[in-house]
N, C-alpha and C. Protein backbone atom coordinates (compact mmCIF):
# COMPACT_ATOMS: atom_id res chain seq x y z
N UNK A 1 28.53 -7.00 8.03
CA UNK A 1 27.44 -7.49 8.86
C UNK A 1 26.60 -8.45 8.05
N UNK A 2 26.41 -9.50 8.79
CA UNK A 2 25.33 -10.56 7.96
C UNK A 2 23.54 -10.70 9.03
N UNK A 3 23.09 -10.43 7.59
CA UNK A 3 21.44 -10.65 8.35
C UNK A 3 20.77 -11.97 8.10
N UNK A 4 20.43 -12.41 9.20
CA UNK A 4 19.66 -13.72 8.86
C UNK A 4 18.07 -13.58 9.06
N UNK A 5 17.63 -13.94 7.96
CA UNK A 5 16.15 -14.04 8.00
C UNK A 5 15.51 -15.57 8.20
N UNK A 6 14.35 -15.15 8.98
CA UNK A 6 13.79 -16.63 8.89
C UNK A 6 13.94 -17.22 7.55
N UNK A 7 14.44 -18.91 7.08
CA UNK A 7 14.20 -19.52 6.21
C UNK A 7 13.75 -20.50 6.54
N UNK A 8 12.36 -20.33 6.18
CA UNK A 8 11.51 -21.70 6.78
C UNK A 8 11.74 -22.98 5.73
N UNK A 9 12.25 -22.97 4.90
CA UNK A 9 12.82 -24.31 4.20
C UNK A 9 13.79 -24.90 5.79
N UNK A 10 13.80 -24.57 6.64
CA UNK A 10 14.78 -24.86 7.19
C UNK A 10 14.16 -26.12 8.24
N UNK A 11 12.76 -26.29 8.50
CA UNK A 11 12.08 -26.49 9.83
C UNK A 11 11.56 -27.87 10.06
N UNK A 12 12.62 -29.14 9.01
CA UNK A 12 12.08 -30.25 8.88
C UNK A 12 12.17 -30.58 10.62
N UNK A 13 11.33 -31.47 11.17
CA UNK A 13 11.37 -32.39 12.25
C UNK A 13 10.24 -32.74 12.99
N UNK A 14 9.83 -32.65 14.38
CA UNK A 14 8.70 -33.12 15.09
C UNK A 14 8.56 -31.79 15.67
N UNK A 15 6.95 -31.73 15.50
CA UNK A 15 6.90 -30.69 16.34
C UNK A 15 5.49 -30.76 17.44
N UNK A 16 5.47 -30.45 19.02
CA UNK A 16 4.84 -30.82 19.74
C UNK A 16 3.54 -29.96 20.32
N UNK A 17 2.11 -29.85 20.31
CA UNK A 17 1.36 -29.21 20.54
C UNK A 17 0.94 -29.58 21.90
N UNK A 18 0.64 -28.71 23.20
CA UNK A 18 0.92 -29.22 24.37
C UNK A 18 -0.39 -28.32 24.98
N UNK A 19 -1.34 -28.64 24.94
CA UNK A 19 -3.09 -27.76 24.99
C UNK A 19 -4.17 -28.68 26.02
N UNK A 20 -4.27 -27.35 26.45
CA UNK A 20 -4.96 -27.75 27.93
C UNK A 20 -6.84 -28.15 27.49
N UNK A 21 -6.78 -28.89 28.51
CA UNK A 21 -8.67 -29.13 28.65
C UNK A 21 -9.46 -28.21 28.96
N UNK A 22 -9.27 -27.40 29.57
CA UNK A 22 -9.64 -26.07 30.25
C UNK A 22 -10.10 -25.33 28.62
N UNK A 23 -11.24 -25.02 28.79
CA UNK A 23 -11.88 -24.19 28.43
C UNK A 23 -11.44 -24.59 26.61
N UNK A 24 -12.11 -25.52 26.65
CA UNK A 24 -11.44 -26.80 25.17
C UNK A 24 -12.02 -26.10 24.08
N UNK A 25 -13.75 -25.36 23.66
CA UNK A 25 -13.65 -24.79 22.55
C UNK A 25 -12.81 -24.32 22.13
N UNK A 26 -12.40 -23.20 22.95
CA UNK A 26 -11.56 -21.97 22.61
C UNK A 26 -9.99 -22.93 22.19
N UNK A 27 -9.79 -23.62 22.96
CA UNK A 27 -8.13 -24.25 22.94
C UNK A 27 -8.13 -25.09 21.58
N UNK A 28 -9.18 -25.78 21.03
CA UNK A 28 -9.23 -26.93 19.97
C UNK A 28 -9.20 -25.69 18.82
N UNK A 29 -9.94 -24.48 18.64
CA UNK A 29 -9.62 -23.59 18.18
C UNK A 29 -7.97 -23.20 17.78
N UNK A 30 -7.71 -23.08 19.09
CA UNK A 30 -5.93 -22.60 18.63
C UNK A 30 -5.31 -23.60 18.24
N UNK A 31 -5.27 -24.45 18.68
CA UNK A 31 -4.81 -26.13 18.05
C UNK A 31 -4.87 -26.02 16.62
N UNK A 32 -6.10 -25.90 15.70
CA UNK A 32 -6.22 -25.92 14.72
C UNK A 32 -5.51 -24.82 13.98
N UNK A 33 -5.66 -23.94 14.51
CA UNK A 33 -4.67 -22.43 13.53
C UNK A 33 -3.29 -22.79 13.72
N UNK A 34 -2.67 -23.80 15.36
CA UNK A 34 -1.32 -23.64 15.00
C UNK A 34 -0.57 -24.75 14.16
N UNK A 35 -1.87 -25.78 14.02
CA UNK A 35 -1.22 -27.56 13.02
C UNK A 35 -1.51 -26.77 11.67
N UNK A 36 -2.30 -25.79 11.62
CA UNK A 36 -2.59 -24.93 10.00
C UNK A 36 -1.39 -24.45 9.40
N UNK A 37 -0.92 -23.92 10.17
CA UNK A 37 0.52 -23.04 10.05
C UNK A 37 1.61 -24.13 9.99
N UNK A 38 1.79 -25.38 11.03
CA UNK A 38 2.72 -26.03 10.39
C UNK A 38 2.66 -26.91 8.89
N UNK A 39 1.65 -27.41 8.53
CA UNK A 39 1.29 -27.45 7.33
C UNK A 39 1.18 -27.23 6.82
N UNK A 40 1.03 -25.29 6.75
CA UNK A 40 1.30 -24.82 5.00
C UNK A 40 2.32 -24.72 4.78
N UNK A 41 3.48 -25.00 5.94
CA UNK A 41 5.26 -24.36 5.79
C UNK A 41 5.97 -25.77 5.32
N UNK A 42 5.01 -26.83 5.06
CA UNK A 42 6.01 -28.23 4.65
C UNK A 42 5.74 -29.47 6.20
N UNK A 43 5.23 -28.83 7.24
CA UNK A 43 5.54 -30.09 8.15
C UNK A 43 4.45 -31.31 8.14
N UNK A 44 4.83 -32.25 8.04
CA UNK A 44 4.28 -33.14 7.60
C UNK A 44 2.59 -33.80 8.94
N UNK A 45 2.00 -33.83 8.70
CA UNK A 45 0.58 -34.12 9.93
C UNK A 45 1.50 -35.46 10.86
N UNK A 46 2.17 -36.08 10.28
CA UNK A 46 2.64 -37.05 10.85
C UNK A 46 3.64 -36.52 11.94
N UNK A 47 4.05 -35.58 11.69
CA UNK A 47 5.29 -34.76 12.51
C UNK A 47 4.56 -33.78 13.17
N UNK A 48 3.47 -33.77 13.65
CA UNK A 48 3.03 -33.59 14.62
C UNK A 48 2.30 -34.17 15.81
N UNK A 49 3.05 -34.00 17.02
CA UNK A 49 2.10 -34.60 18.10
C UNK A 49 1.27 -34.13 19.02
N UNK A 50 0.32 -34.07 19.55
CA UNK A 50 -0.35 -33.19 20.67
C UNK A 50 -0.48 -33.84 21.39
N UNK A 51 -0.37 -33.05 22.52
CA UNK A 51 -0.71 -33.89 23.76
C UNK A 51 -1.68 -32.79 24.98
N UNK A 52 -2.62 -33.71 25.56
CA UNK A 52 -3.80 -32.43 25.80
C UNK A 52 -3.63 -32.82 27.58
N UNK A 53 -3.82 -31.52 28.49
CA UNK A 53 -3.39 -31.52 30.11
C UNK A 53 -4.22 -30.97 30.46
N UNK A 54 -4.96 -31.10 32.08
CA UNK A 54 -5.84 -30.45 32.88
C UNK A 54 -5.77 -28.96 32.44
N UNK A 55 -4.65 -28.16 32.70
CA UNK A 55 -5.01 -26.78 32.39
C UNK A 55 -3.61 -25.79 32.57
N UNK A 56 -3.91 -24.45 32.33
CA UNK A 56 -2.67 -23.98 31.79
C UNK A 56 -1.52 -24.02 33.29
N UNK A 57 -2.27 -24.15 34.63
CA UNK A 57 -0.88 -24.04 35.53
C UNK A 57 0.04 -25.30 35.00
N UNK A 58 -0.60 -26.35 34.81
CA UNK A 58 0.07 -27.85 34.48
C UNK A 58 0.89 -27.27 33.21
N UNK A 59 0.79 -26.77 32.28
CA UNK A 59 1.34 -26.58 30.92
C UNK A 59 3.24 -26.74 31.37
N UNK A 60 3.51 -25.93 32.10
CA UNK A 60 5.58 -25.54 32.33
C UNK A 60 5.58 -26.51 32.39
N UNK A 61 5.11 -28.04 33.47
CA UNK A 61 5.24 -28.87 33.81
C UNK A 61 5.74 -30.27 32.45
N UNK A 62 4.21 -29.90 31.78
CA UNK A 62 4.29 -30.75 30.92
C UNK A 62 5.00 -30.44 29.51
N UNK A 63 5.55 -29.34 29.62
CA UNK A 63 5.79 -28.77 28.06
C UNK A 63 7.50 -28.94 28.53
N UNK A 64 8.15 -28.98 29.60
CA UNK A 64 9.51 -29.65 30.29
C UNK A 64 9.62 -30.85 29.70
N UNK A 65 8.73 -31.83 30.20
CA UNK A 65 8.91 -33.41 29.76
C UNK A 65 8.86 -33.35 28.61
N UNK A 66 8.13 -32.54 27.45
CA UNK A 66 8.41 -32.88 25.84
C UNK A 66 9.31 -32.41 25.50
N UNK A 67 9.95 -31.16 26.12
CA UNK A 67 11.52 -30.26 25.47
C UNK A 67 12.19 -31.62 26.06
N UNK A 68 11.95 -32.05 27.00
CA UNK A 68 13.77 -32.67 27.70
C UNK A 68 14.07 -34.19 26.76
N UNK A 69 12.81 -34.49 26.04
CA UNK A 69 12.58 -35.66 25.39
C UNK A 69 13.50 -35.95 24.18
N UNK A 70 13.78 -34.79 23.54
CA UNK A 70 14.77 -34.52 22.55
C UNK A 70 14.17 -34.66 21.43
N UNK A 71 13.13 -35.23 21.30
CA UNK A 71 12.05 -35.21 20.23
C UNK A 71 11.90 -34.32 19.17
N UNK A 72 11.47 -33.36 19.90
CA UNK A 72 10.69 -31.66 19.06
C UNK A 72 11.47 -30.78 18.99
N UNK A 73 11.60 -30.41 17.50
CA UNK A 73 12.23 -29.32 17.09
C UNK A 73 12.02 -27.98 18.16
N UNK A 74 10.48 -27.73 18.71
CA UNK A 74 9.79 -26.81 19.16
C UNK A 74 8.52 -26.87 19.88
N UNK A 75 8.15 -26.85 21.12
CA UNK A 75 7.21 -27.17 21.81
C UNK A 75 6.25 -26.02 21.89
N UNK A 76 4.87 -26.28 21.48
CA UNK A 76 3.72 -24.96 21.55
C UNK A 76 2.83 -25.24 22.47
N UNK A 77 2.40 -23.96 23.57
CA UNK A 77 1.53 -24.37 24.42
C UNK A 77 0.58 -23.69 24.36
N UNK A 78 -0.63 -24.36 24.21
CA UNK A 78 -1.54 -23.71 23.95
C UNK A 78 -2.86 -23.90 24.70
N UNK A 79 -3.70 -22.45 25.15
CA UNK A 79 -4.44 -22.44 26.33
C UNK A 79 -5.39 -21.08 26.86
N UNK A 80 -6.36 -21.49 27.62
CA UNK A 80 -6.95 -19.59 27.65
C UNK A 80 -7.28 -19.81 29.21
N UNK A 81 -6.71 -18.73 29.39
CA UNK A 81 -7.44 -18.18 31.12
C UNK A 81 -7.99 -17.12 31.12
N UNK A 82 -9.30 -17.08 31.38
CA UNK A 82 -10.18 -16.35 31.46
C UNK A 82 -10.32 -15.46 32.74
N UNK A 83 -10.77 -14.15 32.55
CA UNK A 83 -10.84 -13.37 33.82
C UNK A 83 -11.86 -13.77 34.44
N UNK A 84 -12.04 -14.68 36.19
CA UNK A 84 -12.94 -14.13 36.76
C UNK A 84 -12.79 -13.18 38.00
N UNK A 85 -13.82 -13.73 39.02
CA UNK A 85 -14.29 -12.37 39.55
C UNK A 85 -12.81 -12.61 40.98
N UNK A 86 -11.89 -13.65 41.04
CA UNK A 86 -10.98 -13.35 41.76
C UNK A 86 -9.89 -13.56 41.32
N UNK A 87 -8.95 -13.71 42.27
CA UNK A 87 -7.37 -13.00 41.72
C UNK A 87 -7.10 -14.62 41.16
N UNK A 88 -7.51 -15.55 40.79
CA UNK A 88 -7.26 -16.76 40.38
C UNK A 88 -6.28 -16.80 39.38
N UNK A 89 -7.03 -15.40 38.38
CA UNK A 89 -6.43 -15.27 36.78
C UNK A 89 -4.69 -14.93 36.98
N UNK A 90 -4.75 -14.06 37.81
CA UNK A 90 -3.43 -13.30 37.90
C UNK A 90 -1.86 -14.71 38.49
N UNK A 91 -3.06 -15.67 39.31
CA UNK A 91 -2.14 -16.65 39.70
C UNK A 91 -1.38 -17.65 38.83
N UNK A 92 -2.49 -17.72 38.13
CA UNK A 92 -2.60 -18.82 37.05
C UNK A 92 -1.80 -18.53 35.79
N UNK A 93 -1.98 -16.89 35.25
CA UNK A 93 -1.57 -16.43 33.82
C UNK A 93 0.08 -16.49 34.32
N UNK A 94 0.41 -15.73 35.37
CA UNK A 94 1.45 -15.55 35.49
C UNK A 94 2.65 -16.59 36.11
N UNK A 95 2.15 -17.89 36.41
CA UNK A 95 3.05 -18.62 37.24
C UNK A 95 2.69 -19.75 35.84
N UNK A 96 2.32 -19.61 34.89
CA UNK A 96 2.25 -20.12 33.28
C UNK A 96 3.29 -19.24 32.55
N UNK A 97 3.07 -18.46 32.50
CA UNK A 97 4.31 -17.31 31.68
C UNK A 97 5.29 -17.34 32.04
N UNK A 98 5.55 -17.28 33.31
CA UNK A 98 7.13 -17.63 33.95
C UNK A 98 7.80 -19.19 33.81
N UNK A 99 7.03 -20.13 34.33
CA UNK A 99 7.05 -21.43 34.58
C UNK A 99 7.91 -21.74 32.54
N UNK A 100 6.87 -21.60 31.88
CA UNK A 100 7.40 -21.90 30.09
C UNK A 100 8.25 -20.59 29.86
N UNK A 101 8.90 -19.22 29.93
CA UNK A 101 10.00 -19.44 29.71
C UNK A 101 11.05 -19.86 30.26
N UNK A 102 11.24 -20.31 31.51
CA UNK A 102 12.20 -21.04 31.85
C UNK A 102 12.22 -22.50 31.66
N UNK A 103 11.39 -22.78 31.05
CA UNK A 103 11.45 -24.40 30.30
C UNK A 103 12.39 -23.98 28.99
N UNK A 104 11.89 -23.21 28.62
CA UNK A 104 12.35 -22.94 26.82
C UNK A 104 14.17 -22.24 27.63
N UNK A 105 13.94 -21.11 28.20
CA UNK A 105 15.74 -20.82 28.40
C UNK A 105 16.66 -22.25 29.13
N UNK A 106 16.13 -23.55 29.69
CA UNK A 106 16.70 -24.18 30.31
C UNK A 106 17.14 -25.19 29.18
N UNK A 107 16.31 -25.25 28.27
CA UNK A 107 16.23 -26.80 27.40
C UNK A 107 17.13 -26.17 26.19
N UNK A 108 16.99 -25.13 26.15
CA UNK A 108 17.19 -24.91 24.20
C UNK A 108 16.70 -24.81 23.68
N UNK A 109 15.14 -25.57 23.75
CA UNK A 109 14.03 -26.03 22.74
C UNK A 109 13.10 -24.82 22.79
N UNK A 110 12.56 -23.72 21.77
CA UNK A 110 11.89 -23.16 22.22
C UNK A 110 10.58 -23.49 22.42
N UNK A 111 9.63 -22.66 23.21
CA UNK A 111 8.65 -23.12 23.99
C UNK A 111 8.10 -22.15 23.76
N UNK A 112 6.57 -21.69 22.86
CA UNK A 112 6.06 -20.88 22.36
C UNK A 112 4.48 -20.45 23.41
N UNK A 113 4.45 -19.55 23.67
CA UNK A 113 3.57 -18.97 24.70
C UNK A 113 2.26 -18.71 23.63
N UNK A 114 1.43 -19.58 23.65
CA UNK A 114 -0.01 -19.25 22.83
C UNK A 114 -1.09 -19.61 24.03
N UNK A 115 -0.84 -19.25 25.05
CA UNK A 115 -1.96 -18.67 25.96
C UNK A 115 -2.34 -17.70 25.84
N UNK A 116 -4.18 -17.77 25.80
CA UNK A 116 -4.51 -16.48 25.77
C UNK A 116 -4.97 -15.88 27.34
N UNK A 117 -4.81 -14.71 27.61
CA UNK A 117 -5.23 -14.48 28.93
C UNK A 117 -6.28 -13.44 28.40
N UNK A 118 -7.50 -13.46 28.82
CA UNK A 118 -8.57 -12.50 28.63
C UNK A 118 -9.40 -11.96 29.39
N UNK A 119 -10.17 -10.99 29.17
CA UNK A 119 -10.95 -10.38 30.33
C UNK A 119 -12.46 -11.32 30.64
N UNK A 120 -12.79 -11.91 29.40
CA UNK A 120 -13.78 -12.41 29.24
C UNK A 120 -13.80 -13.28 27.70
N UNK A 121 -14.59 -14.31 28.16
CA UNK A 121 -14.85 -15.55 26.93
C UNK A 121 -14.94 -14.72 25.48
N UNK A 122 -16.01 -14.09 25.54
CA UNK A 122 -15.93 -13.45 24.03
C UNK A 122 -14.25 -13.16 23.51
N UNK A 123 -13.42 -12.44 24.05
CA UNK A 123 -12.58 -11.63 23.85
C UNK A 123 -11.46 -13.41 23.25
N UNK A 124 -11.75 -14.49 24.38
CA UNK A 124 -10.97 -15.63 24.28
C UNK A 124 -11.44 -16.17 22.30
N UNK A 125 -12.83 -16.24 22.66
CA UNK A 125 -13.22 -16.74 21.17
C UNK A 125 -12.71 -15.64 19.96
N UNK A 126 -12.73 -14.57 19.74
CA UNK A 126 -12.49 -14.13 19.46
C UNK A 126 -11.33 -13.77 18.82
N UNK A 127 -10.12 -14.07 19.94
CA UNK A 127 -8.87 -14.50 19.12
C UNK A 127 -8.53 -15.93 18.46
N UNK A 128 -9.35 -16.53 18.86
CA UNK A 128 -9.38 -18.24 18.33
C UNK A 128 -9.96 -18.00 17.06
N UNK A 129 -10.79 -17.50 16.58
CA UNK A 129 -11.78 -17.28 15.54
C UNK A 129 -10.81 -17.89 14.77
N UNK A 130 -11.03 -18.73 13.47
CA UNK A 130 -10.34 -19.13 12.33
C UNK A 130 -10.66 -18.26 10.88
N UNK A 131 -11.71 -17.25 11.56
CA UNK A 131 -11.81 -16.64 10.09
C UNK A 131 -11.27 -15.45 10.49
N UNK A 132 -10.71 -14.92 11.71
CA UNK A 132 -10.18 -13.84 12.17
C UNK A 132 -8.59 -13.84 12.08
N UNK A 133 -7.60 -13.31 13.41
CA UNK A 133 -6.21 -13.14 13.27
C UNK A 133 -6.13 -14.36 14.51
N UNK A 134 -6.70 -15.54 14.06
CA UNK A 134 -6.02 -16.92 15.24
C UNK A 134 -4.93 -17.14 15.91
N UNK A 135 -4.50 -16.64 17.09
CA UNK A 135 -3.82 -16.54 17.49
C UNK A 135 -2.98 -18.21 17.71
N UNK A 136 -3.93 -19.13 17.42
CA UNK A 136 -3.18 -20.50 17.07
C UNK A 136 -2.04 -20.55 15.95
N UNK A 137 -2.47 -20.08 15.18
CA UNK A 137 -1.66 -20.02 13.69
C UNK A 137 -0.29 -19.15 13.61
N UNK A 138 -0.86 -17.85 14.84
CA UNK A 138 0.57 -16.95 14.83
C UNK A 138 1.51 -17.78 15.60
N UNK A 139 1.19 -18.50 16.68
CA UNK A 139 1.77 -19.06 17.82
C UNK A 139 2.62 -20.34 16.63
N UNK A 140 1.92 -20.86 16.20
CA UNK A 140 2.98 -21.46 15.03
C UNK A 140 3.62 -20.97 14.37
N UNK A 141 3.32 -19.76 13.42
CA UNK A 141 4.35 -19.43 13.03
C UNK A 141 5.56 -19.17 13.83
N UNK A 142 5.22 -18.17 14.89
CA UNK A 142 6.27 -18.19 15.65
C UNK A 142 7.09 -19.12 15.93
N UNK A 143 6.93 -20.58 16.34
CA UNK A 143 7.59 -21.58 16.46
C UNK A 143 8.27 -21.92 15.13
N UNK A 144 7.97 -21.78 13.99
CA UNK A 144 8.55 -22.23 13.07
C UNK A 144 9.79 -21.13 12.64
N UNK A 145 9.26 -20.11 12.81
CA UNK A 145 10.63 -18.84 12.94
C UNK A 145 11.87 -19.06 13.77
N UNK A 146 11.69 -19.55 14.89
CA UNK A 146 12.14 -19.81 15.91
C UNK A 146 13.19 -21.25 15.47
N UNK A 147 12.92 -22.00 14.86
CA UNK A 147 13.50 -23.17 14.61
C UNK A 147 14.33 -22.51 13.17
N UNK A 148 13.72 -22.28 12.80
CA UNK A 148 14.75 -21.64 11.60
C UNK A 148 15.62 -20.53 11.85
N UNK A 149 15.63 -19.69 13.05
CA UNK A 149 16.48 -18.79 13.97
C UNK A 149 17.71 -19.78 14.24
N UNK A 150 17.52 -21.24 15.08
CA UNK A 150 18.26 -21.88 15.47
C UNK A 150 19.33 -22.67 14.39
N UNK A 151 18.91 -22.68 13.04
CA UNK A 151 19.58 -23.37 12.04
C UNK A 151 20.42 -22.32 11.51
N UNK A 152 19.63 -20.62 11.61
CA UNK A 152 20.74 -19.71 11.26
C UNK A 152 22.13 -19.47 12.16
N UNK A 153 21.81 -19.78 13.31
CA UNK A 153 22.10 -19.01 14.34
C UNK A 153 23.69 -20.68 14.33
N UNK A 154 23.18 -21.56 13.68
CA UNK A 154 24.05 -22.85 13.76
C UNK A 154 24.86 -22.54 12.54
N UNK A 155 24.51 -22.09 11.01
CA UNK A 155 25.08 -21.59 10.10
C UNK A 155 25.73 -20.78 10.40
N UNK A 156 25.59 -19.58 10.68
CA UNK A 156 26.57 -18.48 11.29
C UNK A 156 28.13 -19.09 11.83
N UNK A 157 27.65 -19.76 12.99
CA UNK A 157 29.02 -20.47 13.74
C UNK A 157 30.22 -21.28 12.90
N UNK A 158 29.69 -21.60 11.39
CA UNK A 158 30.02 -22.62 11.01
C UNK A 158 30.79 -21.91 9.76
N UNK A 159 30.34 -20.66 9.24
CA UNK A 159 31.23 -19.62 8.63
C UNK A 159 32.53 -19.31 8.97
């Protein structure tokens, strides 16, 4: 049996940050923890692009056109929907969660879910915090795992 571990030496290329206007403190927040994370692993500021959209229903939409582009190693979407007082949240979180993984199972490209869905703003800032556990920064790592999954997963075949 052979185990492959992430080897992030592995993760040269472009990689695409895809972050909504909606509720922009909190989102410029995750932005920053997840370009943090590609930059301490080697990716170059230049090899990254962002591109910023009305809000997280738009995200599947727009995070499609950057996977199908052939561009990006790995597309990150990043975004917060906040609970209010009607079923808005439930429409919104969930037709976002569905919508991006079937971008990511259709393309190849994975498509990293760094929406936060929360009960309330505090709870949103909160995971954004940069002196806390930024959920921007995990959402990159994840993507960068993910791309180095795909180089193992290409090594393997080639054994």
């Amino acid at each position: 049996m052979h185990t492959f571990n992430p080897d992030l030496s592995q993760i040269a290329g472009r990689y695409a940050l895809v972050a909504t206007k909606f509720n922009e403190p909190v989102v410029n927040q995750l932005i920053a923890g997840a370009k943090a994370a590609l930059l301490t692993h080697g990716v170059v500021s230049e090899s990254i692009d962002c591109f910023r959209i009305p809000g997280a229903f738009e995200l599947p939409l727009a995070c499609q056109q950057v996977a199908q582009s052939g561009k990006y190693q790995a597309v990150i979407a990043l975004g917060a929907v906040i609970r209010g007082g009607t079923p808005h949240f439930e429409y919104i979180s969930s037709a976002c969660a569905h919508g991006l993984i079937e971008v990511s199972l259709s393309t190849g490209v994975p498509v990293i879910f760094g929406v936060l869905t929360t009960d309330n703003a505090d709870q949103a800032y909160q995971r954004a915090d940069p002196n806390q556990d930024n959920k921007g920064f995990e959402v990159g790592m994840a993507a960068l795992e993910m791309v180095a999954l795909q180089h193992s997963v290409q090594q393997a075949g080639q054994e």
